[in-house]
N, C-alpha and C. Protein backbone atom coordinates (compact mmCIF):
# COMPACT_ATOMS: atom_id res chain seq x y z
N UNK A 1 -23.68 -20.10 -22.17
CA UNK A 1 -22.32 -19.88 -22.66
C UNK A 1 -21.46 -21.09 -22.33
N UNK A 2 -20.79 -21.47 -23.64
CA UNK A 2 -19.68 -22.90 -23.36
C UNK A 2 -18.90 -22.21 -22.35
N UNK A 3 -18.66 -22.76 -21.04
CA UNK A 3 -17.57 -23.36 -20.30
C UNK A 3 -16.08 -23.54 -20.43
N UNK A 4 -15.29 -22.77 -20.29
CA UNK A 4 -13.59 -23.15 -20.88
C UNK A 4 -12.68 -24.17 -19.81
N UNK A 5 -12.22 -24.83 -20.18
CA UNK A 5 -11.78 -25.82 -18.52
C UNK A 5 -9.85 -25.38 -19.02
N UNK A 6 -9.44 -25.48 -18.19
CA UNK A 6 -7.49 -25.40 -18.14
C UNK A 6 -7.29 -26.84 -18.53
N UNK A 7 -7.00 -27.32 -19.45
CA UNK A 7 -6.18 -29.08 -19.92
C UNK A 7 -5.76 -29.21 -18.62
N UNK A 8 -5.78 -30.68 -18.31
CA UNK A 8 -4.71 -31.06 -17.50
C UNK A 8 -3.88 -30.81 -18.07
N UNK A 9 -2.78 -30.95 -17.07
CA UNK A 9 -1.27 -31.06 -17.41
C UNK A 9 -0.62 -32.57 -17.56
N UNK A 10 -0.33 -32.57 -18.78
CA UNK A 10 0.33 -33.73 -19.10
C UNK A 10 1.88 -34.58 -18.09
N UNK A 11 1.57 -35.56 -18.08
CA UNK A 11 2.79 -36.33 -17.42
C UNK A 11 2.68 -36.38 -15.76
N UNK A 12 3.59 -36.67 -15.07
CA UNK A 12 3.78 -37.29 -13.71
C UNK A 12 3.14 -35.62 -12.66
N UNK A 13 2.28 -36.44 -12.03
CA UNK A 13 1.78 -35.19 -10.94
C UNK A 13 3.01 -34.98 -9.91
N UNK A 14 2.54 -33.74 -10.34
CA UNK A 14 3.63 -32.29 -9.58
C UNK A 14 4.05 -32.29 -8.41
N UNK A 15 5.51 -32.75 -8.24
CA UNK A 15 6.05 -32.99 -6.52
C UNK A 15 5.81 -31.10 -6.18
N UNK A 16 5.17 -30.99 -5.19
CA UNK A 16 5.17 -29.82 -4.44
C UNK A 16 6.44 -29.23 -3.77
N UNK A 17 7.17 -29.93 -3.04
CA UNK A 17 9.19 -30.08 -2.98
C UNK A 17 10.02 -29.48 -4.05
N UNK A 18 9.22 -30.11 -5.73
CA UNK A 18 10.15 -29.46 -6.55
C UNK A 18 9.75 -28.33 -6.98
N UNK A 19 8.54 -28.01 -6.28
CA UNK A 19 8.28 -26.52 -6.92
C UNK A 19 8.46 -25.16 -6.14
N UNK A 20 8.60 -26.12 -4.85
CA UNK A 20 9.19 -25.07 -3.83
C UNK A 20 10.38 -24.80 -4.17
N UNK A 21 11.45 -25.60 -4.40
CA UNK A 21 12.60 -25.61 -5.13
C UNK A 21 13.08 -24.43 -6.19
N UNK A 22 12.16 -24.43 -6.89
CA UNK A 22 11.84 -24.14 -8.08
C UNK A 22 12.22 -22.26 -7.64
N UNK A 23 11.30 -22.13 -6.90
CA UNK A 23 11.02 -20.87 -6.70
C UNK A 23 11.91 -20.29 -5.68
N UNK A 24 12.64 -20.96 -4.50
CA UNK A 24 13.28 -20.45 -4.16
C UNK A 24 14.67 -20.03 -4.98
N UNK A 25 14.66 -21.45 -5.85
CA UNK A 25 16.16 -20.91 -7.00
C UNK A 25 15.68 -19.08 -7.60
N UNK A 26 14.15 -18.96 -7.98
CA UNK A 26 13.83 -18.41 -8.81
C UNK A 26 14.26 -16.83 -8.12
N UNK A 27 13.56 -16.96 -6.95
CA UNK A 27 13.81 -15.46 -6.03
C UNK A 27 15.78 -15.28 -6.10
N UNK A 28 16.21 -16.23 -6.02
CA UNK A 28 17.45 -15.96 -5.67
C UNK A 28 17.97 -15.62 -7.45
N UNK A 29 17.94 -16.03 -8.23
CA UNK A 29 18.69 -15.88 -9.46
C UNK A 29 18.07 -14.68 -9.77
N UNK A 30 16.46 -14.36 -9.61
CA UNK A 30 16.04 -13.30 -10.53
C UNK A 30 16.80 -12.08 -9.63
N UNK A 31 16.79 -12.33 -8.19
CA UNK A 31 17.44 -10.93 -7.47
C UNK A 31 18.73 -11.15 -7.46
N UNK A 32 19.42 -11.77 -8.55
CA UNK A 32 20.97 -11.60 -8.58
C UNK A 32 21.08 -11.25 -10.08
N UNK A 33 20.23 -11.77 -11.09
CA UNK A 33 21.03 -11.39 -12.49
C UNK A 33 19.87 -10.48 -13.03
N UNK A 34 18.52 -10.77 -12.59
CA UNK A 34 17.06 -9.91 -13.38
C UNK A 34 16.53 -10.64 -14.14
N UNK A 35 15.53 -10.52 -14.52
CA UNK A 35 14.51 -11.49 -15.25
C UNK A 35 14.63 -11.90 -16.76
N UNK A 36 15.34 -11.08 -17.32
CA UNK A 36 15.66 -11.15 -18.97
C UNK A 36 17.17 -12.15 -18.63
N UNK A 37 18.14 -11.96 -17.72
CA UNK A 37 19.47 -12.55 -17.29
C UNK A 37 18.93 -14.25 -17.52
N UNK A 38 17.96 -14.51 -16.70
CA UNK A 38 17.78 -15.76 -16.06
C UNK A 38 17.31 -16.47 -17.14
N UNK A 39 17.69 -17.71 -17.55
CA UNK A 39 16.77 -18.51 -17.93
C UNK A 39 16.53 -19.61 -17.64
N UNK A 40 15.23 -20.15 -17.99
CA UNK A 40 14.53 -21.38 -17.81
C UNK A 40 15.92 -22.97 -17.45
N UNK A 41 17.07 -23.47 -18.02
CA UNK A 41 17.76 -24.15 -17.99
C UNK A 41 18.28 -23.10 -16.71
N UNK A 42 18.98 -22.17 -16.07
CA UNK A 42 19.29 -21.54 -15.29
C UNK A 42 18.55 -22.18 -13.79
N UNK A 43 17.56 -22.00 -14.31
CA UNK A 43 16.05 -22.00 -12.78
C UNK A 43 16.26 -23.25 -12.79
N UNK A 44 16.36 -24.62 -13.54
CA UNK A 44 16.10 -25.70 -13.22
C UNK A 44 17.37 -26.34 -13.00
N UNK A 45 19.19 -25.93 -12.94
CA UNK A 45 19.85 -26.18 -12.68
C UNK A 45 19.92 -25.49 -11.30
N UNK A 46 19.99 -24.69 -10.91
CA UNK A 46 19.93 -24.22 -9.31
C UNK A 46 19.36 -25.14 -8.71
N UNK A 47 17.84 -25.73 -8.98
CA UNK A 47 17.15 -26.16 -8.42
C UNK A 47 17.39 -27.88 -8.04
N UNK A 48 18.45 -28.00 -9.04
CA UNK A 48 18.73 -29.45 -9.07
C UNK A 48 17.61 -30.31 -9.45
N UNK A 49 16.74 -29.88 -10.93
CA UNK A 49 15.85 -30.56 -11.27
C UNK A 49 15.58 -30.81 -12.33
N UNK A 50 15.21 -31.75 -13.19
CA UNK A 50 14.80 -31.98 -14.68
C UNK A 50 14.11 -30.87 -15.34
N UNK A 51 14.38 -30.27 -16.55
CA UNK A 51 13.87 -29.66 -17.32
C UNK A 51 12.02 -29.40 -17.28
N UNK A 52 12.12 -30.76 -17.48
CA UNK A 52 10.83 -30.60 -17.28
C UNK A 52 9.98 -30.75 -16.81
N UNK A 53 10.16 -30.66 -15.39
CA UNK A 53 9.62 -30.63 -14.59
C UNK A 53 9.33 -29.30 -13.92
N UNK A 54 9.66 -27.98 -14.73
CA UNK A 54 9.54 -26.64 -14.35
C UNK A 54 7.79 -26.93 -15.44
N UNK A 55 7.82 -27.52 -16.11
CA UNK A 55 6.33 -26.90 -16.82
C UNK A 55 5.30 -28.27 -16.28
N UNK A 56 5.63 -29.08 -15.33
CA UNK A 56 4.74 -29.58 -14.53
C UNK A 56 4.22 -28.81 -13.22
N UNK A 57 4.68 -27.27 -13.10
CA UNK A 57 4.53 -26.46 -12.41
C UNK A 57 3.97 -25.01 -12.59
N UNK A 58 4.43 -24.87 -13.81
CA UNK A 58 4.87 -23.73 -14.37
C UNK A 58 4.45 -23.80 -15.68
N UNK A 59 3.40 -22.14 -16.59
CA UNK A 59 2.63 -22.39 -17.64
C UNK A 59 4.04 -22.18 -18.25
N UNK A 60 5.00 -20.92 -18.17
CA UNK A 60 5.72 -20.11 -18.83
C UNK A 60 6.80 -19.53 -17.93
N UNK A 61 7.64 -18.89 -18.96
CA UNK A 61 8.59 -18.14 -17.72
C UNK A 61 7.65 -16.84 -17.32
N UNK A 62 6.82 -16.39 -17.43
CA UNK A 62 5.83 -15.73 -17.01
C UNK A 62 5.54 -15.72 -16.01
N UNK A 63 4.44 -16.64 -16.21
CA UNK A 63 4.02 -17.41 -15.07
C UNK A 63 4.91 -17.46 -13.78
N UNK A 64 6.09 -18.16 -13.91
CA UNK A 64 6.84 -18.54 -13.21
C UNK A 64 7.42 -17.03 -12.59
N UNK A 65 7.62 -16.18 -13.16
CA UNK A 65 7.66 -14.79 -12.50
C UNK A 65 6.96 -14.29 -11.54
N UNK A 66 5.68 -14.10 -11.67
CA UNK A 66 4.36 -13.86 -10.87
C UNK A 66 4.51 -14.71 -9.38
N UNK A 67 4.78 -15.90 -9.77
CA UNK A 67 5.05 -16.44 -8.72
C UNK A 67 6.10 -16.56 -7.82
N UNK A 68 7.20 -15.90 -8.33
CA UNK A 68 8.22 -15.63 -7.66
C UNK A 68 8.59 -14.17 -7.02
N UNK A 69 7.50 -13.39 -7.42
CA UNK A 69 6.91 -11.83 -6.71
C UNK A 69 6.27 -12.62 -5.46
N UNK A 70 5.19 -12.90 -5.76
CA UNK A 70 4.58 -13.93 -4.67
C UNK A 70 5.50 -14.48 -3.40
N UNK A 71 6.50 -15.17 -3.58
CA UNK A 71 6.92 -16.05 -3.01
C UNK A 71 8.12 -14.72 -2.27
N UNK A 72 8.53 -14.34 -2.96
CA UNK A 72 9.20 -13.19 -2.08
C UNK A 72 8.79 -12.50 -1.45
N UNK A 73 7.43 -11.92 -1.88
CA UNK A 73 7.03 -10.60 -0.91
C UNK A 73 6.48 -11.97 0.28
N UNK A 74 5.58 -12.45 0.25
CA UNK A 74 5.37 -13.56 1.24
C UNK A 74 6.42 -14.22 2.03
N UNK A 75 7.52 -14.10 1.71
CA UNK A 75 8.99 -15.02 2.88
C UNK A 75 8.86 -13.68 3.88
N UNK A 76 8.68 -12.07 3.44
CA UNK A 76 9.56 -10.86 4.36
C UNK A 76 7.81 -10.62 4.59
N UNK A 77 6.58 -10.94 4.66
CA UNK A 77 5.67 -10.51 4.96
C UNK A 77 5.42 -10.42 5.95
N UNK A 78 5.09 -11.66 6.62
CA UNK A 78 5.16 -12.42 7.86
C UNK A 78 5.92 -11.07 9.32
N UNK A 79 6.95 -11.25 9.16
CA UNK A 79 8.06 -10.30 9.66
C UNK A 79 7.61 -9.12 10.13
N UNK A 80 7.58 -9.00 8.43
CA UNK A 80 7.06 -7.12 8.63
C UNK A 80 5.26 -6.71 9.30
N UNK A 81 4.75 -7.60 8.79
CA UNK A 81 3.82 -7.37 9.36
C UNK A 81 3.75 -7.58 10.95
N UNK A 82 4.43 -8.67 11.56
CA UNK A 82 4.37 -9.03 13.00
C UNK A 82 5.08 -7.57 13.74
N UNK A 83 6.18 -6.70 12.73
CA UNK A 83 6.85 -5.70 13.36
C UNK A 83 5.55 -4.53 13.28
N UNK A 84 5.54 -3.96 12.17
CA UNK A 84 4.56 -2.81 12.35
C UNK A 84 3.33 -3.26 12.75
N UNK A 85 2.71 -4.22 13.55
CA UNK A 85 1.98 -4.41 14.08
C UNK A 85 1.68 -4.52 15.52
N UNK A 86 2.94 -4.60 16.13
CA UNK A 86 3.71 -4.60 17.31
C UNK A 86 3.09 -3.99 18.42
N UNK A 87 1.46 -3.63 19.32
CA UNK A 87 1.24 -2.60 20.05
C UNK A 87 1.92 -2.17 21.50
N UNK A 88 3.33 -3.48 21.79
CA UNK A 88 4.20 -2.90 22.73
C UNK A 88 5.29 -1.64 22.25
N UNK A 89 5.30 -1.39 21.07
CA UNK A 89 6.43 -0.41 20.70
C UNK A 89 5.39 0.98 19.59
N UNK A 90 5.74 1.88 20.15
CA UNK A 90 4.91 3.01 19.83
C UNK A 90 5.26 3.16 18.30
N UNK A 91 4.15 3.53 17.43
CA UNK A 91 4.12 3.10 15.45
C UNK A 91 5.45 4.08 15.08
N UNK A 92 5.94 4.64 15.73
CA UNK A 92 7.11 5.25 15.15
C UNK A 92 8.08 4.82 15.29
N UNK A 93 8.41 3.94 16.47
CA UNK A 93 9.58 3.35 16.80
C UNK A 93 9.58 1.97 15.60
N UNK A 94 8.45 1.46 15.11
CA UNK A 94 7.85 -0.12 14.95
C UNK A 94 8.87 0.79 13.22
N UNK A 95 8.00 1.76 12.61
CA UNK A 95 8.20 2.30 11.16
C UNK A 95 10.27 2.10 11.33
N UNK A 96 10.44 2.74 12.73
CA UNK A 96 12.33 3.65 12.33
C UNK A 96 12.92 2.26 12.14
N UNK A 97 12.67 1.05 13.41
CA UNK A 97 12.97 -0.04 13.62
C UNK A 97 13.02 -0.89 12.37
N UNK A 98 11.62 -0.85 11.63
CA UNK A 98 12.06 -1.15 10.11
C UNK A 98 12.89 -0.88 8.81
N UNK A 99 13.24 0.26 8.89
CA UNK A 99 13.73 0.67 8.12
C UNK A 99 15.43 1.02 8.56
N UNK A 100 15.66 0.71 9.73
CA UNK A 100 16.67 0.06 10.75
C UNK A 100 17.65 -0.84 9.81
N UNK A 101 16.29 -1.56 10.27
CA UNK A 101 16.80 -3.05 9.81
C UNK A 101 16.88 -3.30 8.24
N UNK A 102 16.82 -3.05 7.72
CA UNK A 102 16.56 -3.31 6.07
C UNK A 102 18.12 -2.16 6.01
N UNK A 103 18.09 -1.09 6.17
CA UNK A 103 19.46 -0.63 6.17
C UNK A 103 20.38 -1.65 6.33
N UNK A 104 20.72 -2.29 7.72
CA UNK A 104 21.80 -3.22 8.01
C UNK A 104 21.93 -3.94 7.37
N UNK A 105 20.58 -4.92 6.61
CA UNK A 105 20.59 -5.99 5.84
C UNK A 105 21.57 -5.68 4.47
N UNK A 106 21.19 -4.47 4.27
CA UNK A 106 21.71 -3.57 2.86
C UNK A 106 23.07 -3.40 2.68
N UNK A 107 23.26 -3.51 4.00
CA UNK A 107 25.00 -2.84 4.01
C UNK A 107 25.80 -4.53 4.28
N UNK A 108 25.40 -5.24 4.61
CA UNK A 108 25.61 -6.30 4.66
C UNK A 108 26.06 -7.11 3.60
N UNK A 109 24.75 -7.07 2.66
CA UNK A 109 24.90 -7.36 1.41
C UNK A 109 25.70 -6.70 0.30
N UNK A 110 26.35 -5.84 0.82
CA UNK A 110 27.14 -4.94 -0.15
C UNK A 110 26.26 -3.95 -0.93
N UNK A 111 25.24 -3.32 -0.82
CA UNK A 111 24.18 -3.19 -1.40
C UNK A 111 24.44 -3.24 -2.91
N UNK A 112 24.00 -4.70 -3.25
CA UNK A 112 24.08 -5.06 -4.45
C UNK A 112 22.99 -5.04 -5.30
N UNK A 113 21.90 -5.76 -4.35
CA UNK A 113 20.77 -6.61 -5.28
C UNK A 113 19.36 -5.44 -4.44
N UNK A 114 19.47 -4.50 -3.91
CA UNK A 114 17.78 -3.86 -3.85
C UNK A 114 16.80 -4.92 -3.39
N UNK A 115 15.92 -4.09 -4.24
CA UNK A 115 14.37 -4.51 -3.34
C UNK A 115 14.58 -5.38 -4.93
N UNK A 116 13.95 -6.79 -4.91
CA UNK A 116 13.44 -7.70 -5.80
C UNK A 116 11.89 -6.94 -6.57
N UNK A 117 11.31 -6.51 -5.96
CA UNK A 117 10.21 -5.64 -6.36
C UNK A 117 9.83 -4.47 -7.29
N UNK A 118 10.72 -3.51 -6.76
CA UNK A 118 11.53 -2.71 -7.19
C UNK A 118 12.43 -2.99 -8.50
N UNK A 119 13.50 -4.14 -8.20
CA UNK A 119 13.87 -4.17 -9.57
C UNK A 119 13.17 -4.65 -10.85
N UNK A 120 12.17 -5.90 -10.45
CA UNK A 120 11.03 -6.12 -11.83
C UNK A 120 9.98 -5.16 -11.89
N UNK A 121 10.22 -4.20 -11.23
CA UNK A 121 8.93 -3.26 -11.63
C UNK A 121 9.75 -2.02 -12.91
N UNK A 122 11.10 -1.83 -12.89
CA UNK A 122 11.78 -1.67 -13.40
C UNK A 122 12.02 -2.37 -15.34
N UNK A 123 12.28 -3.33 -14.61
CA UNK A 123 12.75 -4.39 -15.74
C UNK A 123 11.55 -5.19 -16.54
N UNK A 124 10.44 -5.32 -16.00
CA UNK A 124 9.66 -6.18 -16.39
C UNK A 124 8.03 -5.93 -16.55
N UNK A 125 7.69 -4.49 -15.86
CA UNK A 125 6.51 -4.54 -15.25
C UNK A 125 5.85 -3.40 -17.19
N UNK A 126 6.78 -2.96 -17.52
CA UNK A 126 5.85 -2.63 -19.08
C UNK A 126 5.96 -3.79 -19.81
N UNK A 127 6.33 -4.71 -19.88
CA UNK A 127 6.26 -6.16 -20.92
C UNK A 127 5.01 -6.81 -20.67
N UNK A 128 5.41 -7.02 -19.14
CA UNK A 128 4.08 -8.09 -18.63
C UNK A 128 2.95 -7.74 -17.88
N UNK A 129 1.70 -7.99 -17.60
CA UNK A 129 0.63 -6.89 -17.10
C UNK A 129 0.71 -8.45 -15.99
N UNK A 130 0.67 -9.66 -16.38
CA UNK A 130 0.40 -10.74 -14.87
C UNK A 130 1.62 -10.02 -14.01
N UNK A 131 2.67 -9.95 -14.32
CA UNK A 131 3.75 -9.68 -13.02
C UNK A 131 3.22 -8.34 -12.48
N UNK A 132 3.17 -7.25 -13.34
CA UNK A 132 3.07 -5.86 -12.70
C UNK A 132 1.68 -5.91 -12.16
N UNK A 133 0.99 -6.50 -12.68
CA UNK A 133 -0.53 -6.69 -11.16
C UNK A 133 -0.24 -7.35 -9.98
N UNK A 134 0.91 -8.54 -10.33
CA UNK A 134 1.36 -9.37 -8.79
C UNK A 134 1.92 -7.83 -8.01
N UNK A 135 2.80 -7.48 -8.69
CA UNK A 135 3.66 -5.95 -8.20
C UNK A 135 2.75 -5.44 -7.67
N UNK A 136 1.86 -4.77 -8.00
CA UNK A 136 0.86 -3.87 -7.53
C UNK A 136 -0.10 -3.95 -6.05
N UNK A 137 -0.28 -5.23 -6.46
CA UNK A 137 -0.74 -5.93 -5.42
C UNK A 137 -0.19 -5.60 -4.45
N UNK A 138 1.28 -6.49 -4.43
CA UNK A 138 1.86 -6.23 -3.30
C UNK A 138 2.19 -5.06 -2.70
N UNK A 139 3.11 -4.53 -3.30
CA UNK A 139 3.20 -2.81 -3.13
C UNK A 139 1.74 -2.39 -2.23
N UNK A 140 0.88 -2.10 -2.92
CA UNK A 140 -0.65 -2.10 -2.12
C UNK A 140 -0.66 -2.76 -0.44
N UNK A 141 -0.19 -3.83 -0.41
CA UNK A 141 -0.18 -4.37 1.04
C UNK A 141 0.97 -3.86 1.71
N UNK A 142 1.79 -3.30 1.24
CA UNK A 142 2.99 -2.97 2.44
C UNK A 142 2.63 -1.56 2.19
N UNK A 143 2.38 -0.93 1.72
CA UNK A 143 2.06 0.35 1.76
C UNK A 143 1.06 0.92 2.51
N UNK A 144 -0.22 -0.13 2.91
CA UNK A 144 -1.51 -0.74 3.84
C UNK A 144 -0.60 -0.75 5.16
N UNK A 145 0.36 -1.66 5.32
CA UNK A 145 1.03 -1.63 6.64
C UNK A 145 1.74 -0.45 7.08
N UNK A 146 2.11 0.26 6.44
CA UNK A 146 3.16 2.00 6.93
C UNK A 146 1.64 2.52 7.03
N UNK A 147 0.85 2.64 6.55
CA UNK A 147 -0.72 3.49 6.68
C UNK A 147 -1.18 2.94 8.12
N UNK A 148 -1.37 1.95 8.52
CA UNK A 148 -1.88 1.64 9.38
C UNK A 148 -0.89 1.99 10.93
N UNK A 149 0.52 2.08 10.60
CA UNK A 149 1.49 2.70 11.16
C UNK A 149 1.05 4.22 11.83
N UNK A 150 0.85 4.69 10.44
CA UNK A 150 1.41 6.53 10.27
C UNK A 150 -0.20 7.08 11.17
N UNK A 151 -1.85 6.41 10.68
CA UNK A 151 -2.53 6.69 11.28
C UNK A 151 -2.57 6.35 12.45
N UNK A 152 -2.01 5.38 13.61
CA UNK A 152 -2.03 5.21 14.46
C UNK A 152 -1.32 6.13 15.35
N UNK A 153 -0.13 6.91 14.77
CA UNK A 153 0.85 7.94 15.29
C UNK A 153 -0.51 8.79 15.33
N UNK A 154 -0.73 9.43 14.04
CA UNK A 154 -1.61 10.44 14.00
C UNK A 154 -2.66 10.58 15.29
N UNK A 155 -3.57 9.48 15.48
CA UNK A 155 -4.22 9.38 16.28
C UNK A 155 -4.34 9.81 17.86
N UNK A 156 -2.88 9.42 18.01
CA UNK A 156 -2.32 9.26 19.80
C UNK A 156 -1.34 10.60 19.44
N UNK A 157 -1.74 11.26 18.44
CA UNK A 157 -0.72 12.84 17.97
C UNK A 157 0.17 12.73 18.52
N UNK A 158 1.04 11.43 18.24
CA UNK A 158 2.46 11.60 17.97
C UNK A 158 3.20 12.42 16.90
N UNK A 159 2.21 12.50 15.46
CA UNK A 159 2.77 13.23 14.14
C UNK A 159 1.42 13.85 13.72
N UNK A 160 1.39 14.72 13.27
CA UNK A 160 0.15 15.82 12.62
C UNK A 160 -0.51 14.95 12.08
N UNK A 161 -1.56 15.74 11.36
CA UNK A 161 -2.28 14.87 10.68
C UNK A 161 -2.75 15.97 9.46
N UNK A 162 -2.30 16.96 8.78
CA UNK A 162 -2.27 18.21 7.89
C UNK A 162 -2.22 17.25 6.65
N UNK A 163 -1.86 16.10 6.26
CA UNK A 163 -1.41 14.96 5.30
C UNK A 163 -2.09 13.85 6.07
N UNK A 164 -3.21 13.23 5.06
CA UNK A 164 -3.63 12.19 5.00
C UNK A 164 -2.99 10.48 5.38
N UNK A 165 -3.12 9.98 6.25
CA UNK A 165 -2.21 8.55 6.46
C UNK A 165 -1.81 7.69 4.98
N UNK A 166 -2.93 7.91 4.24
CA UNK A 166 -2.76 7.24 2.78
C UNK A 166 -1.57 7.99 2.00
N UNK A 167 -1.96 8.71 2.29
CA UNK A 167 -0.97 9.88 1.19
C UNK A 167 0.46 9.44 1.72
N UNK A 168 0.96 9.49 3.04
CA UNK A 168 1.97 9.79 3.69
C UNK A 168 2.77 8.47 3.40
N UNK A 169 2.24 7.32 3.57
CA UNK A 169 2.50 5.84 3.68
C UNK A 169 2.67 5.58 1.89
N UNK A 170 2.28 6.16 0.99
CA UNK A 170 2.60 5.83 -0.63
C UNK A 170 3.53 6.92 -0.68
N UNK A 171 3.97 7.61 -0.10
CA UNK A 171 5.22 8.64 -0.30
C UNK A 171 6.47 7.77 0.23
N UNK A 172 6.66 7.38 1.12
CA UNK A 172 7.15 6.79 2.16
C UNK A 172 7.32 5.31 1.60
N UNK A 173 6.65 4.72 0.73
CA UNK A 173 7.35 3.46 0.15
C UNK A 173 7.42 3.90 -1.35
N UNK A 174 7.30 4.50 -1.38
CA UNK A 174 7.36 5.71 -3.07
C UNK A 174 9.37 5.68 -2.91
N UNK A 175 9.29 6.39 -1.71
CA UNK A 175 10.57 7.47 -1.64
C UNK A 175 12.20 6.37 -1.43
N UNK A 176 11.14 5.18 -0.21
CA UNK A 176 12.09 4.30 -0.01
C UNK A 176 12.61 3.04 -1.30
N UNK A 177 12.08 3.13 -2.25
CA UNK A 177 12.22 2.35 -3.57
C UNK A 177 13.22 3.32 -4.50
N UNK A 178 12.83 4.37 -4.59
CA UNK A 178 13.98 5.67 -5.32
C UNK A 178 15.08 5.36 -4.72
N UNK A 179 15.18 5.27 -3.26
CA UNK A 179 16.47 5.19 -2.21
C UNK A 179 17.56 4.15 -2.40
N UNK A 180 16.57 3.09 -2.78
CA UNK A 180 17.60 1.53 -3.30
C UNK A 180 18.33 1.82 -4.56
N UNK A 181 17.55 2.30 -5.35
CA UNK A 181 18.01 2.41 -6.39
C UNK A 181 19.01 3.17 -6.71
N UNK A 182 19.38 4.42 -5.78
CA UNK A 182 20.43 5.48 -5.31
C UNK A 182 21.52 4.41 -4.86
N UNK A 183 20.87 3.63 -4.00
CA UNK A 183 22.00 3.09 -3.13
C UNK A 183 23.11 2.24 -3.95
N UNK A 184 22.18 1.64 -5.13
CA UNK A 184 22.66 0.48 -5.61
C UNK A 184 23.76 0.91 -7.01
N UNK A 185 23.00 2.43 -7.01
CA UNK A 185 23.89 3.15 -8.62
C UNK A 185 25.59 3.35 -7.17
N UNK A 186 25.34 3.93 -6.34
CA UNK A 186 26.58 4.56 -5.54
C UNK A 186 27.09 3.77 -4.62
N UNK A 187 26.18 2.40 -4.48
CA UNK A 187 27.10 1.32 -3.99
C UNK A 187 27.25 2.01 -2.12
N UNK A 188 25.83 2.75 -1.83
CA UNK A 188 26.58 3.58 -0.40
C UNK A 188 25.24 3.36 0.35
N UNK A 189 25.40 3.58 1.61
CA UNK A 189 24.56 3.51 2.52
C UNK A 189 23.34 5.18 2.33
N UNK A 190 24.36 5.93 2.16
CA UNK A 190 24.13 6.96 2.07
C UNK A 190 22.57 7.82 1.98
N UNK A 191 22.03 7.43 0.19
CA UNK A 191 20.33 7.53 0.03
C UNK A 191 19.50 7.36 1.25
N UNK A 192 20.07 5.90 1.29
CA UNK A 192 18.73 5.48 2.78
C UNK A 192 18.79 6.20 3.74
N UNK A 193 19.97 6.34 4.30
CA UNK A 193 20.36 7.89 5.73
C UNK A 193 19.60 8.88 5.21
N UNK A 194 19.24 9.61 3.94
CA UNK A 194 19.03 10.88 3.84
C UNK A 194 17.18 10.51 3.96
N UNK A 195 17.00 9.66 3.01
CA UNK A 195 15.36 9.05 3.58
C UNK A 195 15.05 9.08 4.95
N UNK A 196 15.70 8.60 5.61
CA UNK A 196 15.29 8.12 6.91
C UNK A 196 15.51 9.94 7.98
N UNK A 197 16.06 10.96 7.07
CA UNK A 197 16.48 11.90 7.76
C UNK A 197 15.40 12.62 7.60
N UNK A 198 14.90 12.63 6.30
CA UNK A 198 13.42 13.45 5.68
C UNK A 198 12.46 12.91 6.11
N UNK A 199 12.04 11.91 6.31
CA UNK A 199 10.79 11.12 6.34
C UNK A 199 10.67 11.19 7.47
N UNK A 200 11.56 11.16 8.73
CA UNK A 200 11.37 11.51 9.92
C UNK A 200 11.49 12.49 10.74
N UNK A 201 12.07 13.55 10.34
CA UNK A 201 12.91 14.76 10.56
C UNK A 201 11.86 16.11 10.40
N UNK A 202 11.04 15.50 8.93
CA UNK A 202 9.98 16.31 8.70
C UNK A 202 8.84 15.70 8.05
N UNK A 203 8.95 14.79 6.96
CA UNK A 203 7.49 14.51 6.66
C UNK A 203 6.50 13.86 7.76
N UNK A 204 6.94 12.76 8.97
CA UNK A 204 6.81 12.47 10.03
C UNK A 204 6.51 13.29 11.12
N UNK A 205 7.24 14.64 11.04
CA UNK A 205 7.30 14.89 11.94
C UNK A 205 6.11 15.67 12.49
């Protein structure tokens, strides 16, 4: 069977600087206006960069999406994973502590802009199947981290175990994505308090 190769890419090889660039404009504009809002002249004026030098990087605005799921869930990964991974602080304190903090961040921000995730899974994820597999993906790994959480409670029967760790941990970033989206229609802290009241009060408990 013939072999298919990707063309090079035509013109001056790809400063790595401007594509970091690139993408941090990208996380920031797509989680302020949404992915249909933004365009291509948009991304490369933030970035303070020539036109075209987004497709010495970049196949498409597609493309360039996928990678800016990427590049976001990867900046808060790091973090979150070093927190719910934590074995000086017992997996319930590591879970409340997270979801702590993402509150404050929320209220901070006026809760304007949500989960970036959340909103292209929304906006973007029936158009395009590359972004909503980046989505999926990810989702999949932080949902892996509350599991690895919730069974560790289970274990040291801090919380029952009548509900599966899998089950409990896709409810639980299921429930907390509905919550933003509450927050962001009512502009209130509010949703997330009532999450954090259920999920611990009783599905946790």
């Amino acid at each position: 069977m013939e072999s298919k190769t990707t063309p090079a890419r035509r013109g001056p090889k790809p400063n790595l600087h401007t594509r970091d660039d690139l993408l941090r404009a990208g996380v920031r504009l797509l989680h302020d206006s949404g992915y249909a809002a933004t365009g291509i002249k948009e991304i490369v004026d933030a970035a303070q960069v020539p036109k075209g030098s987004f497709y010495n990087h970049f196949d498409s605005k597609e493309d360039f999406g996928g990678e800016v799921v990427d590049a976001y869930f990867e900046r808060g990964h790091g973090e979150l994973r070093a927190l719910l991974t934590n074995e000086s602080m017992p997996p319930l304190v590591r879970l409340h502590t997270y979801f702590d903090e993402r509150i404050r961040g929320y209220r901070a921000g006026g809760y304007l802009r949500g989960c970036l995730m959340g909103n292209l899974s929304l906006e973007v994820a029936d158009h395009s199947a590359l972004i909503r597999e980046r989505l999926a993906t990810h989702f999949k790994t932080w949902a892996a981290l509350f599991e690895n959480c919730i069974a560790e409670a289970q274990a040291t029967g801090a919380i029952g175990t009548r509900l599966p760790a899998p089950l409990l941990a896709q409810f639980m970033l299921n429930s907390w994505e509905g919550a933003l989206l509450r927050m962001r229609a009512e502009q209130s802290d509010a949703p997330l308090y009532e999450f954090m009241e259920v999920v611990f009060r009783s599905v946790l408990a």
